[in-house]
Protein backbone atom coordinates (compact mmCIF):
# COMPACT_ATOMS: atom_id res chain seq x y z
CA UNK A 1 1.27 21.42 -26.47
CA UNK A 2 4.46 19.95 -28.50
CA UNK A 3 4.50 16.31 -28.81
CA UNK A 4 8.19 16.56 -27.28
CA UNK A 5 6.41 18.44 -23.91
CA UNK A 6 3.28 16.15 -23.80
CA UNK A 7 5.93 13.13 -23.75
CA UNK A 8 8.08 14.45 -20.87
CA UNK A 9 5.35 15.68 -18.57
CA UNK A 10 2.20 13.20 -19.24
CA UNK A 11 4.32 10.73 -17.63
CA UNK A 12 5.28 10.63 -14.55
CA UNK A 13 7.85 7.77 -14.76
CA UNK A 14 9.31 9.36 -17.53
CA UNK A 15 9.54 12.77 -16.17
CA UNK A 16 10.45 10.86 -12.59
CA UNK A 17 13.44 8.95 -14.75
CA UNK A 18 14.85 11.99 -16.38
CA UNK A 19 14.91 13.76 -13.13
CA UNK A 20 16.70 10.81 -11.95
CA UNK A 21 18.83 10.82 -14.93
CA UNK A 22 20.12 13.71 -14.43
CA UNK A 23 22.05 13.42 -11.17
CA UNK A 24 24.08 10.81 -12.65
CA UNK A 25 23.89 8.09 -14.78
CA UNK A 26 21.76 4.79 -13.60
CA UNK A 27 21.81 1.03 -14.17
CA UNK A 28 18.36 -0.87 -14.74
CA UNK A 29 18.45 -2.44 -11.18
CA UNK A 30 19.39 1.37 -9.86
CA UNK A 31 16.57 2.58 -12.27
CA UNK A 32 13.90 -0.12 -10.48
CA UNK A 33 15.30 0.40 -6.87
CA UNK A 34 15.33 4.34 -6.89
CA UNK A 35 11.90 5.03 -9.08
CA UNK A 36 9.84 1.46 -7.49
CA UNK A 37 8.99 0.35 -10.73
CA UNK A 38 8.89 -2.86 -12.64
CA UNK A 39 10.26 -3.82 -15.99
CA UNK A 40 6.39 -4.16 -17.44
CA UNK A 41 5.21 -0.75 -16.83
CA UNK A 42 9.17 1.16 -17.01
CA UNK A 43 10.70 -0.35 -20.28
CA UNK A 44 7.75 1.09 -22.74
CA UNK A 45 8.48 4.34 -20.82
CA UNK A 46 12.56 4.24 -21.49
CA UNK A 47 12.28 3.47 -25.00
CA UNK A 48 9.38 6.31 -25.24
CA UNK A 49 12.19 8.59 -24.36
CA UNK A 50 14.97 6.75 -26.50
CA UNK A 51 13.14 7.42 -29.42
CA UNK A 52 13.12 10.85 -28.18
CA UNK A 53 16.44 10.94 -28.49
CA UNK A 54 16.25 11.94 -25.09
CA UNK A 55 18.15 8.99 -23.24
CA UNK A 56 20.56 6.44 -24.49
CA UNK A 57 21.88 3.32 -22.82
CA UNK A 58 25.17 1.97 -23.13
CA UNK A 59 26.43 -1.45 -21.81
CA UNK A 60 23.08 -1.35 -19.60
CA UNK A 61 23.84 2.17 -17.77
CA UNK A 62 21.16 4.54 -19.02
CA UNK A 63 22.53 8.61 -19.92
CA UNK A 64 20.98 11.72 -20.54
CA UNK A 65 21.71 12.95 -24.76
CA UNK A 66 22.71 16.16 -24.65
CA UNK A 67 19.51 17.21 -25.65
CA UNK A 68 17.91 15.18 -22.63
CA UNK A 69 20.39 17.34 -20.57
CA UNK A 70 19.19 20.87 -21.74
CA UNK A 71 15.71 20.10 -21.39
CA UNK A 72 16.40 18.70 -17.68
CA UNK A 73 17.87 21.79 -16.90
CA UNK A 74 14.47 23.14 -17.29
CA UNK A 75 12.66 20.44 -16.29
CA UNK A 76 13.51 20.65 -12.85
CA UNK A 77 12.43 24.12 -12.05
CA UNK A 78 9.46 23.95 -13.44
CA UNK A 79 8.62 20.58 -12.05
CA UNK A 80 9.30 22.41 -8.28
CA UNK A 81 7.16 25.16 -9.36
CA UNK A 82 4.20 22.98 -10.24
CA UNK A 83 4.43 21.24 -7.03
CA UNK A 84 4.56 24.46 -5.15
CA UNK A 85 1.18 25.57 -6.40
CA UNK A 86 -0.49 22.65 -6.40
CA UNK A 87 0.16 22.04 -2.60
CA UNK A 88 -1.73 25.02 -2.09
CA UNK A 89 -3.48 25.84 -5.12
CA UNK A 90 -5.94 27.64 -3.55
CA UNK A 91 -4.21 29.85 -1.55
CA UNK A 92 -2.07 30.76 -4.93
CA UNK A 93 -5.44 31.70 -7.01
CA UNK A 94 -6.82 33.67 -4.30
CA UNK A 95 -3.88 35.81 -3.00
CA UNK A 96 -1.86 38.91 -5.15
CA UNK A 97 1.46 36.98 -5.90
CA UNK A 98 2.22 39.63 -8.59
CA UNK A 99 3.46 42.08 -5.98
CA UNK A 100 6.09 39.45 -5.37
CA UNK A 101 9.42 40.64 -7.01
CA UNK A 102 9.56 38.84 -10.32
CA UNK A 103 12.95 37.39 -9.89
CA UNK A 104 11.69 35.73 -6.78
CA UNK A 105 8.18 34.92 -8.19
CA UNK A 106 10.38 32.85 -10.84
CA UNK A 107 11.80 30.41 -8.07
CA UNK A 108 8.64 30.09 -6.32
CA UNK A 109 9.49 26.52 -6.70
CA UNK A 110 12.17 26.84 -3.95
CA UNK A 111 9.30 27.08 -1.17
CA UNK A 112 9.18 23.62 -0.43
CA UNK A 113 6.98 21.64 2.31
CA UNK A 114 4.77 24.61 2.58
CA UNK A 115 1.92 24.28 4.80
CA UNK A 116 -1.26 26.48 5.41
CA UNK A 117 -1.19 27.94 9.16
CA UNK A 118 -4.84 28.93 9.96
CA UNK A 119 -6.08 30.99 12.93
CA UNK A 120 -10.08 30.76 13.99
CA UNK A 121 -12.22 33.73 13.51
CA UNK A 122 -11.93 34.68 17.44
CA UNK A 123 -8.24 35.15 16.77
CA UNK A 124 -7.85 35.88 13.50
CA UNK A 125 -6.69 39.38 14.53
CA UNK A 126 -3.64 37.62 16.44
CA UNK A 127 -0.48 37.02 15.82
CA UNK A 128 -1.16 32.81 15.91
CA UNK A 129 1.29 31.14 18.46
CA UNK A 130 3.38 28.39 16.39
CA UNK A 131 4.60 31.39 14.83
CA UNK A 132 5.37 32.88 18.01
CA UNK A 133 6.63 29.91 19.21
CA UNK A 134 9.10 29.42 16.59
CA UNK A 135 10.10 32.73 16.75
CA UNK A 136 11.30 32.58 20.13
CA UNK A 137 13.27 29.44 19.41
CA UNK A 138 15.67 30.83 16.74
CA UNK A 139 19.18 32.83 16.98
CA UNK A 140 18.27 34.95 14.48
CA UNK A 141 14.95 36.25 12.77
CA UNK A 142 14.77 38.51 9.45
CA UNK A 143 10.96 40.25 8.67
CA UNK A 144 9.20 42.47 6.32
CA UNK A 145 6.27 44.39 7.22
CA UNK A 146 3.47 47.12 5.74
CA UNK A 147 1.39 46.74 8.87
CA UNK A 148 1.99 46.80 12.52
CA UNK A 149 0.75 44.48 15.24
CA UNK A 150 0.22 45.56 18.96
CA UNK A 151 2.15 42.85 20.05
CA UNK A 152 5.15 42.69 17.54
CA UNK A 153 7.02 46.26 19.36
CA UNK A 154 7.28 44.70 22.80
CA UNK A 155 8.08 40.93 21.66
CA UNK A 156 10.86 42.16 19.25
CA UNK A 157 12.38 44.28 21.46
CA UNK A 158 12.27 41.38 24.00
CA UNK A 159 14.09 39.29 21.29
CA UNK A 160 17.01 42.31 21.05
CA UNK A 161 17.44 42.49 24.74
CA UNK A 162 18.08 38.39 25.02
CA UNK A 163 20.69 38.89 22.29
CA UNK A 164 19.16 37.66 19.11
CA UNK A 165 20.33 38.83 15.49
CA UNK A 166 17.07 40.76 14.80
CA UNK A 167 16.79 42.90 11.10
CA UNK A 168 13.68 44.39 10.31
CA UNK A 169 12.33 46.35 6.91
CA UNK A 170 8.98 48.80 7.71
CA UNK A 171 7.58 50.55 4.98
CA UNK A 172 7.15 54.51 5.45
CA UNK A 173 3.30 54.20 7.08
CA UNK A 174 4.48 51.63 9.25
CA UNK A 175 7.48 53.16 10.38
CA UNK A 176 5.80 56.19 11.53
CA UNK A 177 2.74 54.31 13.27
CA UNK A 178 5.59 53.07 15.82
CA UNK A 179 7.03 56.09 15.99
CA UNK A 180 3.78 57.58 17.26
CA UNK A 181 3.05 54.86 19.02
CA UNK A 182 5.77 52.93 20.38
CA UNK A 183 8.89 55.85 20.32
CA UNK A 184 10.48 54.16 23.99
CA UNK A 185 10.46 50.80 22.58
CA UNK A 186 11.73 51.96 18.95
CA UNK A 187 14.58 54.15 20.56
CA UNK A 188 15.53 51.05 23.16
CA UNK A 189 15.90 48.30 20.81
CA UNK A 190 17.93 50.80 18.40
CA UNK A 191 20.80 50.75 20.85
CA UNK A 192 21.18 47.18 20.15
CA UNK A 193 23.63 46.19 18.20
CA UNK A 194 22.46 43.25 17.12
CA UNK A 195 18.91 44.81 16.44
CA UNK A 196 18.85 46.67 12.84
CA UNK A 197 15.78 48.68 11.34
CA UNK A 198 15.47 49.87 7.73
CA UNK A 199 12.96 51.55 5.80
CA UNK A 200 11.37 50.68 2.17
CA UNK A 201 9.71 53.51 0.39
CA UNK A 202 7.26 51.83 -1.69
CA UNK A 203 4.20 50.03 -0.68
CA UNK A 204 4.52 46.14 0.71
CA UNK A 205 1.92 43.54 -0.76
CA UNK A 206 3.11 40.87 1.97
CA UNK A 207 4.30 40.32 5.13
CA UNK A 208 7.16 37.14 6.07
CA UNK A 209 9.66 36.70 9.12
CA UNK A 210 12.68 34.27 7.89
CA UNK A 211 14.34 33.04 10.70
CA UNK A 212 17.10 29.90 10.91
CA UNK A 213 14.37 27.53 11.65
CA UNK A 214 11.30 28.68 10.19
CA UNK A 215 9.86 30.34 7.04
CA UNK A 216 6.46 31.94 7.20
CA UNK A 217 3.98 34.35 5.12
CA UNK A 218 1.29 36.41 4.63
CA UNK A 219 0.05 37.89 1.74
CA UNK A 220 -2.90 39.95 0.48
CA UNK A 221 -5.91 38.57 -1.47
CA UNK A 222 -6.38 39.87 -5.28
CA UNK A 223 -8.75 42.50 -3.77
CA UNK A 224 -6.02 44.12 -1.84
CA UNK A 225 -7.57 43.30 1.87
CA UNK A 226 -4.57 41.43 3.87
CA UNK A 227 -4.98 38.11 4.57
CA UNK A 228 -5.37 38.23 8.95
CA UNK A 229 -6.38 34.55 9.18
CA UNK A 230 -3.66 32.18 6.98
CA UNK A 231 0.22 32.19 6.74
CA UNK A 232 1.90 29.84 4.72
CA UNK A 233 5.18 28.62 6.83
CA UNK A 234 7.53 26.30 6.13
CA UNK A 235 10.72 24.29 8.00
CA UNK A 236 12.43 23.56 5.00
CA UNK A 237 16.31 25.16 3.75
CA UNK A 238 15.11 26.21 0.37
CA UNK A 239 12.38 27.73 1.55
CA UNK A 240 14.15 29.61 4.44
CA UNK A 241 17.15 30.33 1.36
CA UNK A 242 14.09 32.13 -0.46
CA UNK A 243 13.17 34.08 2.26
CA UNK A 244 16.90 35.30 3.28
CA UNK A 245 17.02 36.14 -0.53
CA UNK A 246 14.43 38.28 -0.21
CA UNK A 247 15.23 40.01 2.43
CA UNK A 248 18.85 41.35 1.06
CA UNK A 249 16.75 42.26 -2.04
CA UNK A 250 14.36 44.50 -0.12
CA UNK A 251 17.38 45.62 2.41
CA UNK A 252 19.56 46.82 -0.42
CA UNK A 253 16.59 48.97 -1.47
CA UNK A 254 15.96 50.71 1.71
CA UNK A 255 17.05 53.17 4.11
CA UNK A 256 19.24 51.73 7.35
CA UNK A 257 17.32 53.62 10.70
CA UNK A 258 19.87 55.01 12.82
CA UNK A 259 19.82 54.88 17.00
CA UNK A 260 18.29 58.41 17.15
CA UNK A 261 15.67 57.02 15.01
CA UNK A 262 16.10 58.51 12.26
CA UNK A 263 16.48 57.94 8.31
């Protein structure tokens, strides 16, 4: 490790200030109030970083140097993606993130407020109900899928019929399971207009529903057995941003199903 990068991030007050920093310039008493620090343990931490050459005061407003700015570009990211994993670090180590599209691996650091949604053993073959809950509550719900649940034909088309925007991306194997399986339903919510099926070609590694409200997925574990019991969801914009990212990424890959059924 550089001394420059063991200065920035073995601090957190000075990594906390140069976040801070960055947003705008900041007075000492904005400095104190914003970070809830005191003079005896911030000052040794400011002139750290001045000698960095890293911040600079000025008629007591502290800047960013230019050079300050360019590594806060950086800084940011990076700090969002460290948080991200070590919410859930767990979950990370355990799971196959790699079949995650690298340009959206990169900004894992957008899923913020993630939590771990857990389902006993009894049910762990069941869709669990917040996520049916909050499914029901939104205008408009986007999902990828490799698998197919029981329930998911019947409660989709349900959403269709009560006029909610509903896109969904099967892979191939999927696809054809509800074809076999669930042809009435598939040809019924087709008709919708404001129901919209595509297919992907290639094999899925996850499974997510992004909806207006609600972000939530599930992912398989580095053995390649999906993960039935645990979802990681979250209520918050970036994370629901990430998701509807995701989704035009994978759409703009795949095949649009037509009302016959057909692609």
């Amino acid at each position: 490790m550089t001394n420059l990068l063991n200065t920035i991030i073995s601090s957190e007050k000075r990594k906390n200030l140069l976040l801070l920093l960055k947003n705008e310039p900041q007075t000492w008493d904005q400095i104190k109030t914003s970070l809830n620090v005191t003079a005896t343990g911030m000052l040794p931490q400011i002139r750290i970083l001045e000698k960095e050459g890293l911040i600079f005061h000025q008629n007591k407003v502290y800047s960013l140097t230019c050079l300050g700015t360019l590594i806060v570009h950086y800084l940011k990211p990076f700090d969002a993606t460290l948080s991200v994993i070590e919410s859930q670090k767990q979950f990370w180590q355990e799971h196959d993130i790699g079949s995650l599209p690298y340009v959206f691996l990169i900004r894992i650091g957008e899923l913020k407020d993630l939590k771990i949604i857990e389902t006993s053993l009894e049910e762990s073959f069941e869709p669990h109900n917040q996520f049916l809950d909050k499914i029901i509550k939104s205008r408009q719900v986007a999902g990828i899928s490799p698998i197919v649940h029981p329930v998911y034909p019947k409660f989709f088309l349900s959403l269709a019929r009560e006029g909610r925007k509903v896109r969904l991306i099967l892979t191939k194997n999927a696809f054809n399971k509800i074809k076999r399986e669930y042809f009435e339903m598939l040809l019924s919510g087709l008709q919708y207009d404001n129901a919209q099926l595509w297919i992907y070609d290639q094999d899925l590694r996850f499974a997510y529903i992004v909806t207006d409200t609600y972000f939530s997925m599930g992912l398989f574990f580095n053995n390649g057995v999906f993960d039935s019991k645990r979802d990681i969801v979250s209520t918050d914009p970036s994370a629901m941003g990430w998701g509807e990212d995701l989704f035009m990424y994978y759409m703009n890959r795949s095949h649009p199903v037509n009302k016959e059924g057909e692609y």
